[in-house]
Protein backbone atom coordinates (compact mmCIF):
# COMPACT_ATOMS: atom_id res chain seq x y z
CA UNK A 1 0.34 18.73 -22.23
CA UNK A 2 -3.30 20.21 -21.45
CA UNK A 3 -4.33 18.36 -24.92
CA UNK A 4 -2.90 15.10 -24.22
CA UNK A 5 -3.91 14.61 -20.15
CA UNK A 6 -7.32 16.01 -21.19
CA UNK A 7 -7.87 13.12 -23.40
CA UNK A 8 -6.29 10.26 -21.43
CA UNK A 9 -8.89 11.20 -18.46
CA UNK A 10 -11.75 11.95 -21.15
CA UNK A 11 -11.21 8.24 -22.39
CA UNK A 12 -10.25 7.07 -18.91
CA UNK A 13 -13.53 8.12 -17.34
CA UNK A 14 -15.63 6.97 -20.16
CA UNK A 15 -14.07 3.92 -20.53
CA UNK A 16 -14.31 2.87 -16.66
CA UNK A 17 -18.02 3.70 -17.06
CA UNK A 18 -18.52 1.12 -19.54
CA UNK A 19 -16.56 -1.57 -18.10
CA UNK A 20 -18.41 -0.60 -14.75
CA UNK A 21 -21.62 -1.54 -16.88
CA UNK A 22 -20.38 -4.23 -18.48
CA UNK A 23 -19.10 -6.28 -15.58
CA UNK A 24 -22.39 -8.08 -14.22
CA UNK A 25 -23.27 -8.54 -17.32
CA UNK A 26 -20.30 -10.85 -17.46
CA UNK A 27 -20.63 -11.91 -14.26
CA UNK A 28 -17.66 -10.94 -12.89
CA UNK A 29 -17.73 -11.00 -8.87
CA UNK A 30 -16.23 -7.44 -7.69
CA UNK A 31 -14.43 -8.86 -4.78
CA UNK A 32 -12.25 -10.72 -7.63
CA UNK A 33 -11.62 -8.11 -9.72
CA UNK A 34 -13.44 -4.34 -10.97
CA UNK A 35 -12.67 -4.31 -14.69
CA UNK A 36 -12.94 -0.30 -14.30
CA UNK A 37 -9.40 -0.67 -13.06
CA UNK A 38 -8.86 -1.30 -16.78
CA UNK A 39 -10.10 2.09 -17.73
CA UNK A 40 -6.90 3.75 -17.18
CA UNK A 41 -5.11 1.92 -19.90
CA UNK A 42 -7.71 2.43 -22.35
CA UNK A 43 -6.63 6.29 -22.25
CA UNK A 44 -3.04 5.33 -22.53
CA UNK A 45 -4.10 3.14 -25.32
CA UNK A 46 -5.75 5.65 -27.21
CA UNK A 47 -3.40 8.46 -26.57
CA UNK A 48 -0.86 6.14 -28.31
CA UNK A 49 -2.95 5.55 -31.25
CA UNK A 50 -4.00 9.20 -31.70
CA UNK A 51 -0.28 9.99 -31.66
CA UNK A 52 1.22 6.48 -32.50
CA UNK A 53 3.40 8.39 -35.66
CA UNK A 54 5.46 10.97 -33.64
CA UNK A 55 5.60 8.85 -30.08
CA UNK A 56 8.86 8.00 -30.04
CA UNK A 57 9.66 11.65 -31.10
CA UNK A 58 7.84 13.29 -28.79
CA UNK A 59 5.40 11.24 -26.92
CA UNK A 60 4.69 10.87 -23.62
CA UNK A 61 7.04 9.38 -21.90
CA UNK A 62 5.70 5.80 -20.44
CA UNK A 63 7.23 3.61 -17.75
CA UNK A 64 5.79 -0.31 -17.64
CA UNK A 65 8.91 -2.04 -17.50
CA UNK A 66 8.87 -5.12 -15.23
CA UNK A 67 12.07 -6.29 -15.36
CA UNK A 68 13.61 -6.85 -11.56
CA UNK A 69 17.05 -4.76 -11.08
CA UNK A 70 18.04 -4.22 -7.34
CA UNK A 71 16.29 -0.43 -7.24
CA UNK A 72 13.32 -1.96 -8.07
CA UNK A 73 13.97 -5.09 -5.22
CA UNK A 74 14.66 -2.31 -2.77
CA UNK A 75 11.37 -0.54 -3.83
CA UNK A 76 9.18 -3.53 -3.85
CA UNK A 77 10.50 -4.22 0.19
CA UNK A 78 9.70 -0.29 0.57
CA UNK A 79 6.30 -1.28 -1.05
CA UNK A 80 5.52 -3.95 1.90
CA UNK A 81 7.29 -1.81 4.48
CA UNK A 82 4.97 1.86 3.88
CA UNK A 83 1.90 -0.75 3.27
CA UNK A 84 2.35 -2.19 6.53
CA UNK A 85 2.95 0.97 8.71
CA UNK A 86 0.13 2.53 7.23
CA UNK A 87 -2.36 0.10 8.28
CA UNK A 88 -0.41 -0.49 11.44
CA UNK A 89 -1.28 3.36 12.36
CA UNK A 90 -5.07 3.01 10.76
CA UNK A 91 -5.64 0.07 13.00
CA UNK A 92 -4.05 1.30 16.23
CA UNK A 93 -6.29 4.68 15.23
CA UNK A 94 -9.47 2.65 14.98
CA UNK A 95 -8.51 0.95 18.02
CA UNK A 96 -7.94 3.63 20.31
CA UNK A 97 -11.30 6.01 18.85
CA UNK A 98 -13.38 2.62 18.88
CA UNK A 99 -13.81 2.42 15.60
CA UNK A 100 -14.60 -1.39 14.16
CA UNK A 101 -11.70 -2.64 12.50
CA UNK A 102 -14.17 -5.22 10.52
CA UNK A 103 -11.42 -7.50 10.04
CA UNK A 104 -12.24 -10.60 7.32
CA UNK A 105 -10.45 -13.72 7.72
CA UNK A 106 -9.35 -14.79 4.17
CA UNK A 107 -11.43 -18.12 4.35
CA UNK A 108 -14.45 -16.14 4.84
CA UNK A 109 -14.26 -14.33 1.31
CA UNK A 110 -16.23 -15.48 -1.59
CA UNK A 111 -13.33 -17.00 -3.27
CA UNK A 112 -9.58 -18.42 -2.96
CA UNK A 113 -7.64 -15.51 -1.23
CA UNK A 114 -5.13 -16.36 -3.22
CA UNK A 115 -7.12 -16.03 -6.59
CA UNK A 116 -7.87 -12.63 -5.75
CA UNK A 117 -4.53 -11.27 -4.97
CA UNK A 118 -3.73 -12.30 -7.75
CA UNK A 119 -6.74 -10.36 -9.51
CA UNK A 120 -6.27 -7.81 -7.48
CA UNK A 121 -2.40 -7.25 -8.22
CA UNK A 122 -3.55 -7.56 -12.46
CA UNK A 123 -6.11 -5.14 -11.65
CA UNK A 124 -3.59 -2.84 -9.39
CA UNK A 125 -0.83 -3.00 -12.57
CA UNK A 126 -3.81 -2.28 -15.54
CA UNK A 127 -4.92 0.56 -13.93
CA UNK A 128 -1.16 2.33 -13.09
CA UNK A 129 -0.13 1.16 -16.42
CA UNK A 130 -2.24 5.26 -17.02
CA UNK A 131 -1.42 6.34 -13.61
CA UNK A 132 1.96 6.22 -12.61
CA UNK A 133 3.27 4.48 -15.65
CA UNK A 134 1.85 7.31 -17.66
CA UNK A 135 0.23 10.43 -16.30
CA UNK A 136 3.07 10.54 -13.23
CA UNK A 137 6.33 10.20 -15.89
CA UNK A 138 4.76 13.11 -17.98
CA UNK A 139 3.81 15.43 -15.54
CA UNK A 140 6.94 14.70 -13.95
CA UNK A 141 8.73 16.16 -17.16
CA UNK A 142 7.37 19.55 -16.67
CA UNK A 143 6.81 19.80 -12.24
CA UNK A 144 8.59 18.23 -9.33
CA UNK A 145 7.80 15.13 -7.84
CA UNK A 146 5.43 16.06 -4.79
CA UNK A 147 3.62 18.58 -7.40
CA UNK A 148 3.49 15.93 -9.79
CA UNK A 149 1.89 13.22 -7.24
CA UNK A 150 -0.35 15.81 -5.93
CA UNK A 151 -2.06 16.21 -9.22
CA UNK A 152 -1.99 12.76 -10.44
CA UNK A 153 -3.47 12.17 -7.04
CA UNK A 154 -6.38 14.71 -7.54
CA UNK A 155 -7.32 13.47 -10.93
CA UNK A 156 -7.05 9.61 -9.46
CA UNK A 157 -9.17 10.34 -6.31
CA UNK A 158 -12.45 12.03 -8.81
CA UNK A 159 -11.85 9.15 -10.91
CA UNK A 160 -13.43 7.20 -7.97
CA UNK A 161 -16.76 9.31 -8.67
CA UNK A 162 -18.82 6.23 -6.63
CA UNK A 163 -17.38 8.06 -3.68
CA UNK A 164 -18.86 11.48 -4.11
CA UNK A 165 -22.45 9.65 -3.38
CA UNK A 166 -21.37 9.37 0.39
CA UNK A 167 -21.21 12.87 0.90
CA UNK A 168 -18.74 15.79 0.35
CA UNK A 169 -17.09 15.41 4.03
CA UNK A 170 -16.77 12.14 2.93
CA UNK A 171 -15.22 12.86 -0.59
CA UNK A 172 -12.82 15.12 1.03
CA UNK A 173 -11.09 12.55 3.21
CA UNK A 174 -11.17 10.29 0.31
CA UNK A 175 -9.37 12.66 -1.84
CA UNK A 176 -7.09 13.40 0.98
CA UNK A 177 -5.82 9.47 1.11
CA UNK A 178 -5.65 9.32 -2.82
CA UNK A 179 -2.95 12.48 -2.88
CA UNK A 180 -1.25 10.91 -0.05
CA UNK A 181 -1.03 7.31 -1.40
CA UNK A 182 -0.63 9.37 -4.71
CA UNK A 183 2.88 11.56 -3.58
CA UNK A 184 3.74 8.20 -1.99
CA UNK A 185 3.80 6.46 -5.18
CA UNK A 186 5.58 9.17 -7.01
CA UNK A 187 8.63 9.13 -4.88
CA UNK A 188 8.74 5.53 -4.75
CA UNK A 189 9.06 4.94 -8.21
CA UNK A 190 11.22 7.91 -9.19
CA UNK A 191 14.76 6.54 -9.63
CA UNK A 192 13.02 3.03 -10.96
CA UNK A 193 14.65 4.26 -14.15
CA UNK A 194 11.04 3.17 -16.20
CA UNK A 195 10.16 0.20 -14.02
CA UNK A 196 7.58 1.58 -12.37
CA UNK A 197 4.48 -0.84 -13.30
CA UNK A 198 6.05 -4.00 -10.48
CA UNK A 199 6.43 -1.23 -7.85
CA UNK A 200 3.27 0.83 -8.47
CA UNK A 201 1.04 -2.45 -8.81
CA UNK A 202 2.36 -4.07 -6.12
CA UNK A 203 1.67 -1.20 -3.31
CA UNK A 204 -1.94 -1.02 -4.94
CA UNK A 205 -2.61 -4.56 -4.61
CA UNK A 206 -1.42 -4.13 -1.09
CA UNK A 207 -3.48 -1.43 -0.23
CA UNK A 208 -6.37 -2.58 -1.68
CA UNK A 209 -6.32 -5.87 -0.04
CA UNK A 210 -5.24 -4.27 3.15
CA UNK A 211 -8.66 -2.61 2.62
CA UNK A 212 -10.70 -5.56 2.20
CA UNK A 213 -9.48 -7.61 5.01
CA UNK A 214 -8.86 -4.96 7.33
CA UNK A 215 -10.96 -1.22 7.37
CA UNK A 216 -15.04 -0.80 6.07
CA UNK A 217 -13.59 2.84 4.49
CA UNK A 218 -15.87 1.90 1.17
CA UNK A 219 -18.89 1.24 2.88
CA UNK A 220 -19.26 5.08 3.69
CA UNK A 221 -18.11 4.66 6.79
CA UNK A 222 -16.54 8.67 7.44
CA UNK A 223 -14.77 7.74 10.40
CA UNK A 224 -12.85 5.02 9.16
CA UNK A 225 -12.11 6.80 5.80
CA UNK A 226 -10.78 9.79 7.98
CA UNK A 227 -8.59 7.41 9.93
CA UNK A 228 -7.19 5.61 6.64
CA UNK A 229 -6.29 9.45 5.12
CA UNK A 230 -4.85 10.40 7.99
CA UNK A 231 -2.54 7.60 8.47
CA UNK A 232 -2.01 8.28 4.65
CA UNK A 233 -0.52 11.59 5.25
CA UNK A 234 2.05 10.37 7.75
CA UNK A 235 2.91 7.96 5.27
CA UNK A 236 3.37 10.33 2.87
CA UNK A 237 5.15 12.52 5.02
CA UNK A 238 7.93 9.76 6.08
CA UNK A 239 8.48 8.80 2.83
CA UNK A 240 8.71 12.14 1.40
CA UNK A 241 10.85 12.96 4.10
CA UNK A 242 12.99 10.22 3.65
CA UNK A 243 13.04 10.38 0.15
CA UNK A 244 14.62 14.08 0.46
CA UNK A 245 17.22 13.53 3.05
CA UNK A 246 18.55 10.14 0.96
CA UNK A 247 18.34 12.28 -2.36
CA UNK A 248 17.61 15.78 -2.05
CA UNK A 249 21.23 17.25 -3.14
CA UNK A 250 21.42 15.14 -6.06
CA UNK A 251 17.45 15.76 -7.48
CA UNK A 252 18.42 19.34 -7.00
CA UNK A 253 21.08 19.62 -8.40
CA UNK A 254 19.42 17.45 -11.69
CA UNK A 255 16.62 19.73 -11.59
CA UNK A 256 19.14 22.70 -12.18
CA UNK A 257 20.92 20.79 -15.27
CA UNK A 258 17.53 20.56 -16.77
């Protein structure tokens, strides 16, 4: 397992470098779409060519199915629900400590708002085709679900490495709301029996344009990052609490068959 995650972050990392270097050389506007968000399923890609012979034996399990079934219907209205409240509490935060909301109206960005949800939901689903489609599925083989988001979580929140220029107090709170959106993820797609790339996608295209229109977290700005973890957490913490009370017997008792 060491073998494998090592090189799906090795190439993961690398390969978000060079699409980070490539994209204004193509031009592409940011705001649209980052094409390091493809990085992600470069490793997947080349974990599945390094071990493209035996996969189906013993590969890492993968989960990018998009077809709809009614879990997956229920998730995606989960998706919207946990999106919402989460900014809901970021926003009532910011209002209460006086922290600018620096709210965007949608005609005010660079392009069609429309166009870049769009992007923005292609970019969400490239890069948890490696995160939850991959790396969350395997590790979930071997630990439990809140373990398993945790890690994927840390591993997902360095990948950011832009963020470590702000500052280590800043990096901390950053890494904070990537294991909490991380262990959010985790138990919202467990149960998607392998359909996890609609759900997972879908709450990252959320939450990243929830952070363009709404909070100035990736402008460096500590206070607002600390109020976006934080409201993060309690996210995590409903839905992990939920999560348990509407399943907890029956994971259990799965978790003793296996």
């Amino acid at each position: 397992m060491g073998v494998v995650v090592g090189l799906f972050y090795a190439v993961t990392l690398l390969g978000a470098g060079g699409l980070g270097l490539l994209q204004p050389l193509l031009r592409v506007d940011p705001v649209i779409i980052e094409l390091t968000q493809f990085g992600p399923a470069l490793g997947v890609l080349t974990v599945f060519l390094v071990w493209r012979r035996g996969w189906r034996l013993w590969g890492p399990p993968t989960a990018t199915g998009l077809a709809l079934s009614r879990p997956v219907l229920v998730r995606l209205l989960t998706v919207a629900a946990v999106a919402t409240g989460i900014f809901a509490v970021a926003i009532g935060a910011c209002a209460l400590l006086g922290v600018d909301v620096d709210y965007t109206h949608p005609d005010a960005l660079t392009h069609s708002f429309w166009v870049i949800a769009a992007a923005q939901l292609l970019g969400a689903c490239a890069e948890e085709s490696g995160w939850r489609c991959f790396l969350q599925p395997y590790l979930r083989t071997r630990y439990g679900v809140v373990t398993s988001g945790v890690l994927v979580g840390l591993l997902w929140g360095c990948w950011h490495v832009q963020v470590f220029a702000f500052g280590p107090a800043y990096a901390v709170a950053f890494l904070i709301s990537a294991v909490a959106l991380s262990v959010i993820l985790a138990a919202l797609v467990e149960g998607t029996r392998g359909r996890n790339l609609l759900v997972a996608g879908s709450f990252h295209a959320f939450v990243n344009l929830g952070l363009l229109l709404l909070l100035p977290e990736e402008s460096g700005d500590l206070r607002a990052e600390t109020i976006f973890s934080s409201a993060c957490v309690l996210g995590a913490l409903v839905v992990v609490g939920i999560s348990a009370a509407i399943g907890g017997p029956r994971t259990r008792r799965q978790e003793r068959d296996r």
